[in-house]
PDB file of N, CA and C in Angstrom:
ATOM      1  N   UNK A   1       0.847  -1.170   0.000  1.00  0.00           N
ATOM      2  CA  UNK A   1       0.000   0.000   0.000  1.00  0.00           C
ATOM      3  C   UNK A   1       0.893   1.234   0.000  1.00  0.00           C
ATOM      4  N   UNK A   2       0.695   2.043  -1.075  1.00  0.00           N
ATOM      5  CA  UNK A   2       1.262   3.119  -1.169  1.00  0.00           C
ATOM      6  C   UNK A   2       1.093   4.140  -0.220  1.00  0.00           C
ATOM      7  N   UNK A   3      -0.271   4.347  -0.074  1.00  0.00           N
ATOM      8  CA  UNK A   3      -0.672   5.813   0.653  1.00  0.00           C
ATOM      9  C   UNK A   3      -1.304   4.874   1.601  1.00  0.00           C
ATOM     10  N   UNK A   4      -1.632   5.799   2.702  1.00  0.00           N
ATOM     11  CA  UNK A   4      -2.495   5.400   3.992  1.00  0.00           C
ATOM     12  C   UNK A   4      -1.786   4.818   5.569  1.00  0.00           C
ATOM     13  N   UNK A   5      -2.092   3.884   5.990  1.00  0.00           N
ATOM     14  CA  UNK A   5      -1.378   3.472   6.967  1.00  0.00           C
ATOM     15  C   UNK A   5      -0.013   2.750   7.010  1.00  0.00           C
ATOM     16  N   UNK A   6       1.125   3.138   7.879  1.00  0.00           N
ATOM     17  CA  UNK A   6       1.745   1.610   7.438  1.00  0.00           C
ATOM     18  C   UNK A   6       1.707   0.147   7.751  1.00  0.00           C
ATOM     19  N   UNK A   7       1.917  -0.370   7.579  1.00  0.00           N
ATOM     20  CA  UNK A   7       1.508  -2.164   7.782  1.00  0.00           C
ATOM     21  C   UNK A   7       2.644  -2.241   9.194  1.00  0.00           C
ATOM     22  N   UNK A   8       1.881  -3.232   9.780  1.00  0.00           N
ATOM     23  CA  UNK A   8       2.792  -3.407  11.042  1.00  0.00           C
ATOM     24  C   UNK A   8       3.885  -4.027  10.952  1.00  0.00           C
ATOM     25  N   UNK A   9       3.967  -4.483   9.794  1.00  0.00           N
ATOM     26  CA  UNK A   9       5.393  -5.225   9.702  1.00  0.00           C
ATOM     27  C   UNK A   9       6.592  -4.621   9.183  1.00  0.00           C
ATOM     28  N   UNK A  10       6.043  -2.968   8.676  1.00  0.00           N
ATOM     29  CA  UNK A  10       7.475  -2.158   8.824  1.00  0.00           C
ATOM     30  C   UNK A  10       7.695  -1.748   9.931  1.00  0.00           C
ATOM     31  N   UNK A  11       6.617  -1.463  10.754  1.00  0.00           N
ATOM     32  CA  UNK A  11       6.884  -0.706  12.210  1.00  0.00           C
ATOM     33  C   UNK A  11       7.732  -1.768  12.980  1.00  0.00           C
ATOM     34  N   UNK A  12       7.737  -3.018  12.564  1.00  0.00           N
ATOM     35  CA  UNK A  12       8.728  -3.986  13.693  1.00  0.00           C
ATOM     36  C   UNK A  12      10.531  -3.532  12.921  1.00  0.00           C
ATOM     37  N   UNK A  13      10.845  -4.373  14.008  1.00  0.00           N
ATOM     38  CA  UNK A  13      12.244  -4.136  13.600  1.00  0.00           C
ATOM     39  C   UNK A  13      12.731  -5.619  12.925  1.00  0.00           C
ATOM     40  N   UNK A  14      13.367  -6.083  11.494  1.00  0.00           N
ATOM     41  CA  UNK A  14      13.822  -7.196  11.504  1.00  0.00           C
ATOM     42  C   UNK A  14      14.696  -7.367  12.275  1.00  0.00           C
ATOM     43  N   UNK A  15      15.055  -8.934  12.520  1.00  0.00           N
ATOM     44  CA  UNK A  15      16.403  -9.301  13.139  1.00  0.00           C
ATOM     45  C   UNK A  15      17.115  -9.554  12.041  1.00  0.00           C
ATOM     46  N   UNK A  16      18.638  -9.335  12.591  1.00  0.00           N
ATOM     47  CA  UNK A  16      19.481  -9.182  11.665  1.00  0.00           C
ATOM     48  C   UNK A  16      19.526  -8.244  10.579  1.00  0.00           C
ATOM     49  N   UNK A  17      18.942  -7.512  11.029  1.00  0.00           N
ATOM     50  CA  UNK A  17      19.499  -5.673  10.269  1.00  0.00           C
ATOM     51  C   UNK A  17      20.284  -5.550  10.096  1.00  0.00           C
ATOM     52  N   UNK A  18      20.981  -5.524  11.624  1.00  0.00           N
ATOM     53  CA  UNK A  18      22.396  -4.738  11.989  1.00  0.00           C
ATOM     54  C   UNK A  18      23.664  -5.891  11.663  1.00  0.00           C
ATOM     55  N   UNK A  19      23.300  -6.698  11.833  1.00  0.00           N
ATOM     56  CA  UNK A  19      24.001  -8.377  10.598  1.00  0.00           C
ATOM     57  C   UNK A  19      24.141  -7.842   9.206  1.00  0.00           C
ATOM     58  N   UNK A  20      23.583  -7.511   8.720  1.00  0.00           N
ATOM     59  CA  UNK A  20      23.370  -7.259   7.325  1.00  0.00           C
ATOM     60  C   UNK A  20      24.400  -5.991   7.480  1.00  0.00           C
ATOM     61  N   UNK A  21      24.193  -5.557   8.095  1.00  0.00           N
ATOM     62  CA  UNK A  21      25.093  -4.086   7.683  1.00  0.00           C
ATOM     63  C   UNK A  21      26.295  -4.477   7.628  1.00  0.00           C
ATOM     64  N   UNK A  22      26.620  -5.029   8.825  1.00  0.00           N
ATOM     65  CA  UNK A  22      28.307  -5.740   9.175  1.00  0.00           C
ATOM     66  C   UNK A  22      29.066  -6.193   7.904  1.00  0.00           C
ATOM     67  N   UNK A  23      27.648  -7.294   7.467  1.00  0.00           N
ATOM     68  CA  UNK A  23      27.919  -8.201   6.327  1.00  0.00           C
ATOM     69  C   UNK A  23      28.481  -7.457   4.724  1.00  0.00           C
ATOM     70  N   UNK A  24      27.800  -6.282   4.996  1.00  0.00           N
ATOM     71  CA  UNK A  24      27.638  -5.450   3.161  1.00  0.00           C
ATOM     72  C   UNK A  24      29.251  -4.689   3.308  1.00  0.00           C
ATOM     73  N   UNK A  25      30.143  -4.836   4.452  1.00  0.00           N
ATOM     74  CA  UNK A  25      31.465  -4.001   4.452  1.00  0.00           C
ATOM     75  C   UNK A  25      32.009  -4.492   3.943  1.00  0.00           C
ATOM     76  N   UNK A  26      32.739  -3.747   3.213  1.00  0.00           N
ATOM     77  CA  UNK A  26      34.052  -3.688   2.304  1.00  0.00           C
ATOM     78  C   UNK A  26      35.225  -4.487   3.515  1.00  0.00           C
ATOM     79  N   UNK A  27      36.258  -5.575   2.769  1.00  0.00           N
ATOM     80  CA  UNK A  27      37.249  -5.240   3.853  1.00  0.00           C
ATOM     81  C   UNK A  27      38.027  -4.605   3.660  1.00  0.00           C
ATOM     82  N   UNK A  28      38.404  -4.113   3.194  1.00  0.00           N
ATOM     83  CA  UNK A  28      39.049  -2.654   3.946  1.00  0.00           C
ATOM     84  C   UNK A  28      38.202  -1.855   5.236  1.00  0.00           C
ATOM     85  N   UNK A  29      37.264  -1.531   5.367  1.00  0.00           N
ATOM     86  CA  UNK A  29      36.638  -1.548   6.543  1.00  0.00           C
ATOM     87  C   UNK A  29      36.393  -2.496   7.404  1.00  0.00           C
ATOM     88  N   UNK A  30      36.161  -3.307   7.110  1.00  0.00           N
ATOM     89  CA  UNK A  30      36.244  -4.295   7.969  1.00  0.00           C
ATOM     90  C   UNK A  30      37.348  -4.577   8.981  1.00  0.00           C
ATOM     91  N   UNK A  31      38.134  -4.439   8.191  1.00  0.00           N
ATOM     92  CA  UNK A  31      40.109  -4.217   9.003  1.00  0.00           C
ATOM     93  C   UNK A  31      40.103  -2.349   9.190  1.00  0.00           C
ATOM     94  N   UNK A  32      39.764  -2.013   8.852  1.00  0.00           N
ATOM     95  CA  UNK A  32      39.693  -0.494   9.679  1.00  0.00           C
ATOM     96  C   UNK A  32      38.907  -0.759  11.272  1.00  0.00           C
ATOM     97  N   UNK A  33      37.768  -1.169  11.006  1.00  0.00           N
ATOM     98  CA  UNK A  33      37.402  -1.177  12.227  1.00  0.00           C
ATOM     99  C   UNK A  33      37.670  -2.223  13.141  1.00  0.00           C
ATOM    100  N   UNK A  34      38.369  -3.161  12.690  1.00  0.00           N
ATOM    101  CA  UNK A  34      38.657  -4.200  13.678  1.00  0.00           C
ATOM    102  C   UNK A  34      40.713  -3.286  14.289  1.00  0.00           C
ATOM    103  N   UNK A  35      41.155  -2.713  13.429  1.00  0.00           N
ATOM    104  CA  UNK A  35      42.527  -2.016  14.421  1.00  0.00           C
ATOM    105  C   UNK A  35      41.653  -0.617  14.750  1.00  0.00           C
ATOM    106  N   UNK A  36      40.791  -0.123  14.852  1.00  0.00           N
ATOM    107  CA  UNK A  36      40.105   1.044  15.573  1.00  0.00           C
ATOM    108  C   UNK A  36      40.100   0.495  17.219  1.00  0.00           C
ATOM    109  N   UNK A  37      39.274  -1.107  16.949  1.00  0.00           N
ATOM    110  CA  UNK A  37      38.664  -1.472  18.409  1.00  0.00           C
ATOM    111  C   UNK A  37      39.927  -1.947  19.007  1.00  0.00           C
ATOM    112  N   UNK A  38      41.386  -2.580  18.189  1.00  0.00           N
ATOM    113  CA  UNK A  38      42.347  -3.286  19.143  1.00  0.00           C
ATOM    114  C   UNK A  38      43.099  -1.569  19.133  1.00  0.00           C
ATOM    115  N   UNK A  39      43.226  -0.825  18.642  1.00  0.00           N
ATOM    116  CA  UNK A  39      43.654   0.953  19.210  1.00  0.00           C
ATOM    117  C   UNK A  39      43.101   0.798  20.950  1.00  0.00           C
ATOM    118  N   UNK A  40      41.498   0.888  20.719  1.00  0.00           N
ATOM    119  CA  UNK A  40      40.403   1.228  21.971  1.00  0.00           C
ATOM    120  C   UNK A  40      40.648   0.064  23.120  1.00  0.00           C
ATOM    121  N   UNK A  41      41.252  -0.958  22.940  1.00  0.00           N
ATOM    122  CA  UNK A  41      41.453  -1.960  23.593  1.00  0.00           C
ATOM    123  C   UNK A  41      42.792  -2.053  24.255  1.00  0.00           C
ATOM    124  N   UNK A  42      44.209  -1.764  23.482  1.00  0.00           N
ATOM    125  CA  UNK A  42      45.192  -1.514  24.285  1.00  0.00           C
ATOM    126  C   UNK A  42      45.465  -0.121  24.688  1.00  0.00           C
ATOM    127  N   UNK A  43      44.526   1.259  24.529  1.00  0.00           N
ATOM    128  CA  UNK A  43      44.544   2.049  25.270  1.00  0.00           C
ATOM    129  C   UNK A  43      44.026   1.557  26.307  1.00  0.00           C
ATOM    130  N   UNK A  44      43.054   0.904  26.420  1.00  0.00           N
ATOM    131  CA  UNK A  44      42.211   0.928  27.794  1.00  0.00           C
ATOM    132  C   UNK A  44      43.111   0.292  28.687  1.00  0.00           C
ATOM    133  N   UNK A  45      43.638  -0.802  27.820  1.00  0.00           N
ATOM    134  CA  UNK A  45      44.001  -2.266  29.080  1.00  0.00           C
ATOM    135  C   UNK A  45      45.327  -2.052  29.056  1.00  0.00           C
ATOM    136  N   UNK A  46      46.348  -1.099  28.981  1.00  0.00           N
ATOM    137  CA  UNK A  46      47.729  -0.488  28.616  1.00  0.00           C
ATOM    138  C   UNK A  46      48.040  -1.022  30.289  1.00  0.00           C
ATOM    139  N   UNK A  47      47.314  -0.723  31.325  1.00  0.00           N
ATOM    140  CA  UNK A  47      48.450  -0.595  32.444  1.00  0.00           C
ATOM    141  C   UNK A  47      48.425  -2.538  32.804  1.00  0.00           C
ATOM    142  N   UNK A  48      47.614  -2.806  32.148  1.00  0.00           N
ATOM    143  CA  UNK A  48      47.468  -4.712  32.377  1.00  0.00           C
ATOM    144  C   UNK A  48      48.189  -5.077  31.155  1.00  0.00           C
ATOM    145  N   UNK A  49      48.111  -5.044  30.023  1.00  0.00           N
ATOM    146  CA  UNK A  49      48.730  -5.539  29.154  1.00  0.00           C
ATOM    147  C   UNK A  49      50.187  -5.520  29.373  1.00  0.00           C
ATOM    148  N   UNK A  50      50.817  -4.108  29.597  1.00  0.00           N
ATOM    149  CA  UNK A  50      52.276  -4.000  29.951  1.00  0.00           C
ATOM    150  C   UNK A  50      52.396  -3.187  31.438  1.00  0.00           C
ATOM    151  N   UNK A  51      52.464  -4.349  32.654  1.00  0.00           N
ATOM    152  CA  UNK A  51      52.618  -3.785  33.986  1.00  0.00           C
ATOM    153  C   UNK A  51      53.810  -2.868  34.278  1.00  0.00           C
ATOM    154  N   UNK A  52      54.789  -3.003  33.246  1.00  0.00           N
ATOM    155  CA  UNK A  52      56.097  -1.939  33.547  1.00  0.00           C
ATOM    156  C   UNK A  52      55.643  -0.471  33.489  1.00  0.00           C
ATOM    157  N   UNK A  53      56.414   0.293  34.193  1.00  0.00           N
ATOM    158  CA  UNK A  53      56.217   1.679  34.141  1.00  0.00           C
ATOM    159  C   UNK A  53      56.629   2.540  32.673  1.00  0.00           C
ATOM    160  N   UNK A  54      56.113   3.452  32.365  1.00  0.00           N
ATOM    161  CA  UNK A  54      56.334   4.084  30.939  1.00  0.00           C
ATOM    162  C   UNK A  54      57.786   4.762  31.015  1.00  0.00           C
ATOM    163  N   UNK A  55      58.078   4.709  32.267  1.00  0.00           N
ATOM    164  CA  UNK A  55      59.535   6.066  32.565  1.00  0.00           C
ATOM    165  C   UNK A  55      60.228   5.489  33.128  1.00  0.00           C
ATOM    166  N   UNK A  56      60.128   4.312  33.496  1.00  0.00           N
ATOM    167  CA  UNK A  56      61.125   3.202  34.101  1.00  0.00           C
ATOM    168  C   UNK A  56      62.498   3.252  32.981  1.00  0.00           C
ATOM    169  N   UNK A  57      63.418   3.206  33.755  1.00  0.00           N
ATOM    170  CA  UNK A  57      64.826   3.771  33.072  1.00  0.00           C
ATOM    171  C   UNK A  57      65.781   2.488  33.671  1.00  0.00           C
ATOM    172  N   UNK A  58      65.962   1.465  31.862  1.00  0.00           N
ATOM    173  CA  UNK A  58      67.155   0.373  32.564  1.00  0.00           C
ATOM    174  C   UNK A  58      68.567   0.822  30.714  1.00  0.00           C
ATOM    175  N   UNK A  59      68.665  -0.312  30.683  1.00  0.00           N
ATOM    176  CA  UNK A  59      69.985   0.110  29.318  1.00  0.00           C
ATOM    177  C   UNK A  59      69.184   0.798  28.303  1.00  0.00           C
ATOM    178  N   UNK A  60      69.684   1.608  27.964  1.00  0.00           N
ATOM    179  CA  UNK A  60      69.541   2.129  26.925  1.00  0.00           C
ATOM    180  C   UNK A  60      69.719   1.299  25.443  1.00  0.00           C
ATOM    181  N   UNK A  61      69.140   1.500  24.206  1.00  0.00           N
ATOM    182  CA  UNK A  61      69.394   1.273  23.078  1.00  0.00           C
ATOM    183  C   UNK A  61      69.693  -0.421  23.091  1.00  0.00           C
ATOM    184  N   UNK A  62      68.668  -1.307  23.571  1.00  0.00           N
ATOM    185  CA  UNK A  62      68.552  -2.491  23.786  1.00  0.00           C
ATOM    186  C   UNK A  62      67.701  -2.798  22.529  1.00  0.00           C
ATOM    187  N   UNK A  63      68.475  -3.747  22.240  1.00  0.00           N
ATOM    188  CA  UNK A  63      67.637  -4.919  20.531  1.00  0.00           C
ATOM    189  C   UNK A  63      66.377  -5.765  21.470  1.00  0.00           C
ATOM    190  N   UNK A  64      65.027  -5.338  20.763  1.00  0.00           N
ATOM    191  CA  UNK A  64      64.348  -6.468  21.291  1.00  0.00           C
ATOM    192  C   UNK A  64      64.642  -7.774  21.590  1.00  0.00           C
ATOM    193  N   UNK A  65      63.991  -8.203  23.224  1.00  0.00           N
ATOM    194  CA  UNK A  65      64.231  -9.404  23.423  1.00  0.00           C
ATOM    195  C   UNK A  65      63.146  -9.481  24.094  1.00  0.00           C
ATOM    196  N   UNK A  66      62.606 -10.884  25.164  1.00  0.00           N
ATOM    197  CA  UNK A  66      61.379 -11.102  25.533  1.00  0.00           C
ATOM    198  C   UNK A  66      61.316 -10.187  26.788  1.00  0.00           C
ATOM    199  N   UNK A  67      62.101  -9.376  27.745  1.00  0.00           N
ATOM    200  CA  UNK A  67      61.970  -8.696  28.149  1.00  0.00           C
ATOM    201  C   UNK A  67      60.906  -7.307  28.029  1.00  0.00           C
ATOM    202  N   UNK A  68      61.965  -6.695  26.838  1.00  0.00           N
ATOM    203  CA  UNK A  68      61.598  -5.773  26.262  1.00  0.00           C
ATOM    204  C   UNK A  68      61.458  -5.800  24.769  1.00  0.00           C
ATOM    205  N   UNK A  69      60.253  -6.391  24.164  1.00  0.00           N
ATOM    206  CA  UNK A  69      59.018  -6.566  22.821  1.00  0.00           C
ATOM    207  C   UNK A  69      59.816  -5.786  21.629  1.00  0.00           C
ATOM    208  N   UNK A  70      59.716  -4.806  22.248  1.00  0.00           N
ATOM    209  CA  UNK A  70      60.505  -3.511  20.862  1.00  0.00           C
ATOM    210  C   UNK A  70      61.351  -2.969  21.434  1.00  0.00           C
ATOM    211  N   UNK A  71      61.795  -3.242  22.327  1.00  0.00           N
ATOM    212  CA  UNK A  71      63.921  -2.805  22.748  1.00  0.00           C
ATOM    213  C   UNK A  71      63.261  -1.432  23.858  1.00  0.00           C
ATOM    214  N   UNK A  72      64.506  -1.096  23.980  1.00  0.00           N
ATOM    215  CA  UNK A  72      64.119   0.565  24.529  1.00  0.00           C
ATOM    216  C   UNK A  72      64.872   1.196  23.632  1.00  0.00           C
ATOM    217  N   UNK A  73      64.878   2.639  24.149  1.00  0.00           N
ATOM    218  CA  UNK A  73      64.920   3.487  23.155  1.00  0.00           C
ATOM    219  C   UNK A  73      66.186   4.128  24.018  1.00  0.00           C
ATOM    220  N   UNK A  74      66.603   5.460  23.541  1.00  0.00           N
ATOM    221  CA  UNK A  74      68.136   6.399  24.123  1.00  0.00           C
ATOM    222  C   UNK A  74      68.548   6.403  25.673  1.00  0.00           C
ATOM    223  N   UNK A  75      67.203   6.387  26.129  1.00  0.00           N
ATOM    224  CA  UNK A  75      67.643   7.308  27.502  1.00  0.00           C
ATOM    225  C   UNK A  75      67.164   5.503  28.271  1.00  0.00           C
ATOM    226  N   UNK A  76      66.675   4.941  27.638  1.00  0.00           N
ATOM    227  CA  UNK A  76      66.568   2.845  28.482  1.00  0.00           C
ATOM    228  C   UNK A  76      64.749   2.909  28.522  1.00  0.00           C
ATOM    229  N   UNK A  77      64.093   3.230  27.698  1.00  0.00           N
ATOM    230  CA  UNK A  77      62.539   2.786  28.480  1.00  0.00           C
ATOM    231  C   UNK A  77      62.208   2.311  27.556  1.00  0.00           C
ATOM    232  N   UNK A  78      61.004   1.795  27.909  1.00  0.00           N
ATOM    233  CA  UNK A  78      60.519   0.244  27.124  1.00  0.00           C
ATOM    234  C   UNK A  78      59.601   0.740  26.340  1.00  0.00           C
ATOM    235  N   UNK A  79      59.950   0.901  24.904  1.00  0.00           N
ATOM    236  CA  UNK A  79      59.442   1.336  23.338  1.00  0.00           C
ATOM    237  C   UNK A  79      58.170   0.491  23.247  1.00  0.00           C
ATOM    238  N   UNK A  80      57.598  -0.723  23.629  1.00  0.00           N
ATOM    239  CA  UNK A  80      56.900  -1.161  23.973  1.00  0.00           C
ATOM    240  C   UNK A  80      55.470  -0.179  24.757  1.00  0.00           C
ATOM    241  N   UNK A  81      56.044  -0.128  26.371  1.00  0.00           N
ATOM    242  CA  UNK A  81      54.704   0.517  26.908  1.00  0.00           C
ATOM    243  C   UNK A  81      54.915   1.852  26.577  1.00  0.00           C
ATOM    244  N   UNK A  82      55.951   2.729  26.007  1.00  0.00           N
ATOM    245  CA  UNK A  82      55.258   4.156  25.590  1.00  0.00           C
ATOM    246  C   UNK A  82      54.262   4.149  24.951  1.00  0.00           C
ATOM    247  N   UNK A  83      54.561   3.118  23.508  1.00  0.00           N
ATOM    248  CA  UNK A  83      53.282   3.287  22.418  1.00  0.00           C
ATOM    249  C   UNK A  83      51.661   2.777  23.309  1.00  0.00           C
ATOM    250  N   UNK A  84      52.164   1.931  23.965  1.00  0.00           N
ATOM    251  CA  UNK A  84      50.559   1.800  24.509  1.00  0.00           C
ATOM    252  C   UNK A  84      50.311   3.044  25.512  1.00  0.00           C
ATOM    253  N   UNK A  85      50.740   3.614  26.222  1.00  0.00           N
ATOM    254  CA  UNK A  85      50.342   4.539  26.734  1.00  0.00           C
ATOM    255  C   UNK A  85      50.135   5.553  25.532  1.00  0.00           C
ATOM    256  N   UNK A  86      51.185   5.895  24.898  1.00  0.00           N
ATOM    257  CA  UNK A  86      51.003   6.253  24.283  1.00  0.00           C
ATOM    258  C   UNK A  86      49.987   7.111  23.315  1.00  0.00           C
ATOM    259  N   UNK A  87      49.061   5.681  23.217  1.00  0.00           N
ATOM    260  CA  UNK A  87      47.325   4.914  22.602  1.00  0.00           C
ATOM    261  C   UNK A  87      46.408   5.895  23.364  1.00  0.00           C
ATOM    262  N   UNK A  88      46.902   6.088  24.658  1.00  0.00           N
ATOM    263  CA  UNK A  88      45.670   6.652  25.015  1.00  0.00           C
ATOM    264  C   UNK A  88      45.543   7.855  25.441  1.00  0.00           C
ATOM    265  N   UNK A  89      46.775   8.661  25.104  1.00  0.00           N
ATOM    266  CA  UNK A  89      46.818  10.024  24.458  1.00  0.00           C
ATOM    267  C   UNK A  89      46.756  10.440  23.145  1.00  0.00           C
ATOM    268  N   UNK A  90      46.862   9.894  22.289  1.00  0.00           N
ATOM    269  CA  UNK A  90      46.030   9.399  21.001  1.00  0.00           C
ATOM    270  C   UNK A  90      44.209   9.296  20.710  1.00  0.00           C
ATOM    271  N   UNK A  91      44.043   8.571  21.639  1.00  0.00           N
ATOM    272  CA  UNK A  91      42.742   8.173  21.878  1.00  0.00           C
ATOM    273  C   UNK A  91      41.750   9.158  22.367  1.00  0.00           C
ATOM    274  N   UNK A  92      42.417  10.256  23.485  1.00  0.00           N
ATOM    275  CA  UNK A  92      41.734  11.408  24.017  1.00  0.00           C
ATOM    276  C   UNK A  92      42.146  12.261  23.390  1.00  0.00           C
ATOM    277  N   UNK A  93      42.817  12.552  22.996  1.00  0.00           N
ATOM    278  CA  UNK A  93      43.027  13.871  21.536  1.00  0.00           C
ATOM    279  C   UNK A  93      42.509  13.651  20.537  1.00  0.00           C
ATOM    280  N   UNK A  94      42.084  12.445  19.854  1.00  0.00           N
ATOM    281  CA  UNK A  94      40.974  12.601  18.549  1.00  0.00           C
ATOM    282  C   UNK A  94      39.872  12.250  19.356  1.00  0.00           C
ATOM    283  N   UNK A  95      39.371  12.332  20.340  1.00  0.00           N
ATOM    284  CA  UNK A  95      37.763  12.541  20.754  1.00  0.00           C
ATOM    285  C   UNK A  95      37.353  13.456  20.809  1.00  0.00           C
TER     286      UNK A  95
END
């Protein structure tokens, strides 16, 4: 019916709408938004993920090892938890 009331079965909501939407992404979006949420995820969980301190000062200019993930950097801190802290000065400056 063109004109007049609408039928009650647009007024419901289908299930799986919001499925469908997920479904119609490109991946390239798809991988956009899946490193958006692991961004939103190791900002959040930064002080659990890496319990070391961000300013904790040991050798300097260390080659990654299982210690330290991505080495440290000039002055000895762990290149590792800056970037996650990092994340979440990142994270509150584009909000």
């Amino acid at each position: 019916m063109l004109f007049g009331k609408p039928k009650v079965v647009d007024a419901v909501s289908r299930p799986g709408v919001k499925f469908n939407r997920f479904s119609k992404m490109t991946i390239g979006s798809r991988l956009a938004l899946l490193f958006i949420a692991l961004l939103v995820v190791v900002a959040v969980a930064a002080p659990v993920i890496s319990p070391e301190d961000p300013l904790a000062i040991t050798v300097s200019y260390q080659s990654p090892t299982a210690e330290h993930l991505f080495g440290t950097d000039n002055v000895g801190r762990d290149v590792m938890t800056r970037v996650f802290y990092g994340a979440r000065y990142s994270l509150v400056i584009g909000l």
